[in-house]
Protein backbone atom coordinates (compact mmCIF):
# COMPACT_ATOMS: atom_id res chain seq x y z
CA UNK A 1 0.00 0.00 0.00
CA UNK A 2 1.33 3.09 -0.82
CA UNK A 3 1.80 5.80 1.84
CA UNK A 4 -0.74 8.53 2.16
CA UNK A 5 1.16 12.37 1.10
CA UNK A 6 2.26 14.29 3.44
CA UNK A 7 0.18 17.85 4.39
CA UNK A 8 0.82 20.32 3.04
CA UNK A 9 3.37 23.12 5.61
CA UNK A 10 1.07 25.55 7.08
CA UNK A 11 1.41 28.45 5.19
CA UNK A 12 2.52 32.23 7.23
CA UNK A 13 0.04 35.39 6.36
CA UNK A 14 2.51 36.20 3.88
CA UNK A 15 1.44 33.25 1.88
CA UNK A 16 5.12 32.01 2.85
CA UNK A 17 5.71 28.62 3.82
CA UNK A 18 5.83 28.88 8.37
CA UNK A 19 8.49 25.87 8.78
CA UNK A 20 8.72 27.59 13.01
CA UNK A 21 6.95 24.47 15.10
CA UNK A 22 3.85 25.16 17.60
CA UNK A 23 1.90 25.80 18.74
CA UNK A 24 0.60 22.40 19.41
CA UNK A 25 -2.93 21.01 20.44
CA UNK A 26 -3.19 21.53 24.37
CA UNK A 27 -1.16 24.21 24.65
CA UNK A 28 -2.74 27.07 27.18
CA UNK A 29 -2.92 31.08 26.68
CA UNK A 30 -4.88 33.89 28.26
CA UNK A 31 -6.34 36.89 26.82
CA UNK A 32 -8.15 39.43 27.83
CA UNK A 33 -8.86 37.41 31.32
CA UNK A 34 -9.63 33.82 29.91
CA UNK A 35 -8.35 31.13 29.28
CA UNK A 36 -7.60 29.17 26.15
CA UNK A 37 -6.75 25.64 24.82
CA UNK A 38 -5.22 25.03 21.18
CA UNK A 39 -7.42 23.01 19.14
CA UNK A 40 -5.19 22.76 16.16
CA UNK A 41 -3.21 25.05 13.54
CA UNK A 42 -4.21 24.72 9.66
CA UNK A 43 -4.02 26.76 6.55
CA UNK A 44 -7.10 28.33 6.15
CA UNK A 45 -8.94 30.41 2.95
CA UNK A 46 -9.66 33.50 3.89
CA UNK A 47 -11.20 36.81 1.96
CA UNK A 48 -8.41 39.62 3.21
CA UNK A 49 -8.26 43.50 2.28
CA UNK A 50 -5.43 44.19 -0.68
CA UNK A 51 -4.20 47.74 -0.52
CA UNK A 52 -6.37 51.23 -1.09
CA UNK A 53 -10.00 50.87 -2.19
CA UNK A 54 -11.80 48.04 -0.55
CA UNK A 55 -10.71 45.09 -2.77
CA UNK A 56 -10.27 41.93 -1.39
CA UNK A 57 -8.60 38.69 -2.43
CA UNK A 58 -8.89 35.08 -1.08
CA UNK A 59 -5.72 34.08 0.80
CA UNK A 60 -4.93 30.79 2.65
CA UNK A 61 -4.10 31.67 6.61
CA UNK A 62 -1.78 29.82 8.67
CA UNK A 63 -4.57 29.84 11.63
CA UNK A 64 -4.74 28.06 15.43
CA UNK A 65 -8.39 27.43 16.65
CA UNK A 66 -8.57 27.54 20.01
CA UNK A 67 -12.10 27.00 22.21
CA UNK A 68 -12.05 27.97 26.15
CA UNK A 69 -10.52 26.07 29.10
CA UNK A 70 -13.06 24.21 30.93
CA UNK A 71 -15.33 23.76 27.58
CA UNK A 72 -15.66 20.19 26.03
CA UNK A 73 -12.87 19.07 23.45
CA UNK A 74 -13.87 19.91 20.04
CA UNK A 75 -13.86 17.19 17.11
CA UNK A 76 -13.01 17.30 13.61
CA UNK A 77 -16.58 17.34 12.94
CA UNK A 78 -17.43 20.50 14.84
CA UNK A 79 -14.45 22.91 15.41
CA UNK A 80 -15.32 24.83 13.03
CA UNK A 81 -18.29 26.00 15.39
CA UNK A 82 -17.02 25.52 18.49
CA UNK A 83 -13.43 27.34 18.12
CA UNK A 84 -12.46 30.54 17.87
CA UNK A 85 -9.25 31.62 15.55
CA UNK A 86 -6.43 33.97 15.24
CA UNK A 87 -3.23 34.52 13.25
CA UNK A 88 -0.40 32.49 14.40
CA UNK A 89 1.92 35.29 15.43
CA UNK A 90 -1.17 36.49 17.08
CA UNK A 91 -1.37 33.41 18.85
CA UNK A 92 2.70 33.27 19.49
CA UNK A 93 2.33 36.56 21.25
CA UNK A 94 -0.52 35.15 23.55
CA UNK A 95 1.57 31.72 24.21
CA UNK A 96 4.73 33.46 24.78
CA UNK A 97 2.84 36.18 27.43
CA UNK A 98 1.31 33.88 29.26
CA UNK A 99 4.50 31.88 29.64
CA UNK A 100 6.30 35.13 30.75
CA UNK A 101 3.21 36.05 33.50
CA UNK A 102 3.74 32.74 34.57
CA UNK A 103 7.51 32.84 35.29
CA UNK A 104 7.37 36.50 37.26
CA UNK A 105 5.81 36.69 40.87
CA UNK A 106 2.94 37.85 41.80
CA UNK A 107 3.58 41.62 43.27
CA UNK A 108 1.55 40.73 46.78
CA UNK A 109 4.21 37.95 47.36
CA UNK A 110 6.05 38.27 49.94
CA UNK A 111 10.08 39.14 49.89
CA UNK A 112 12.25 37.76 52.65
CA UNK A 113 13.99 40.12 54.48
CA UNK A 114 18.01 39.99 53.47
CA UNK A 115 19.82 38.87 56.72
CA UNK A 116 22.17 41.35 59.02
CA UNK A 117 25.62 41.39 59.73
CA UNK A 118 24.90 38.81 62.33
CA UNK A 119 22.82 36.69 59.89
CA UNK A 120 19.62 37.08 61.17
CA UNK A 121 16.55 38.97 59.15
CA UNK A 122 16.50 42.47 59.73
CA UNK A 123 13.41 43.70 61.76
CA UNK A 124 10.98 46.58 60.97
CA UNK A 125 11.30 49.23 63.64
């Protein structure tokens, strides 16, 4: 049996060939307050503006869907309606925010006090 082709590379807004990996089904962001879960990433046809005077051409999309933590895994059979979708730098930005929000402490934590000459923690008068 011969083996099934390979997909075709997702393909950047540009219409250039994105070859960078990710993001990959699973993967958590926030925005705007909520949560999200990647769905998947796919080319996608969409009608975009082209320059001065309202024309439009069709354009395939390298797009993530993404549906909202807590809600049901979508299927193949009905992402389409239960996902929302954005850009993938769009959705690099997110990924690579939330990452960053997770690494920094939270400014109510507190800081231990830096010990004295005799190595104990300094006191507040």
């Amino acid at each position: 049996a011969a083996d099934a082709p390979a997909p075709a590379p997702p393909l950047a807004a540009d219409g250039s060939v994105d070859t960078a990996p990710g993001p990959e089904p699973g993967e958590v962001f926030s925005d705007d307050g909520s949560e999200w879960v990647v769905f998947k990433r796919e080319g996608r046809k969409m009608l975009v503006a082209v320059g001065e005077g309202g024309k439009s051409r069709h354009r395939t999309l390298d797009v993530v869907y993404y549906y909202p933590r807590g809600n049901p895994t979508p299927t193949e059979d009905n992402y389409l309606s239960k996902c929302e979708h954005s850009g993938i730098t769009e959705v690099r930005e997110w990924l690579a925010r939330t990452a960053a929000e997770k690494k920094t402490p939270a400014a109510d934590a507190a800081t231990p006090a830096a010990p004295d000459a005799d190595g104990d923690a300094a006191m507040a008068d």
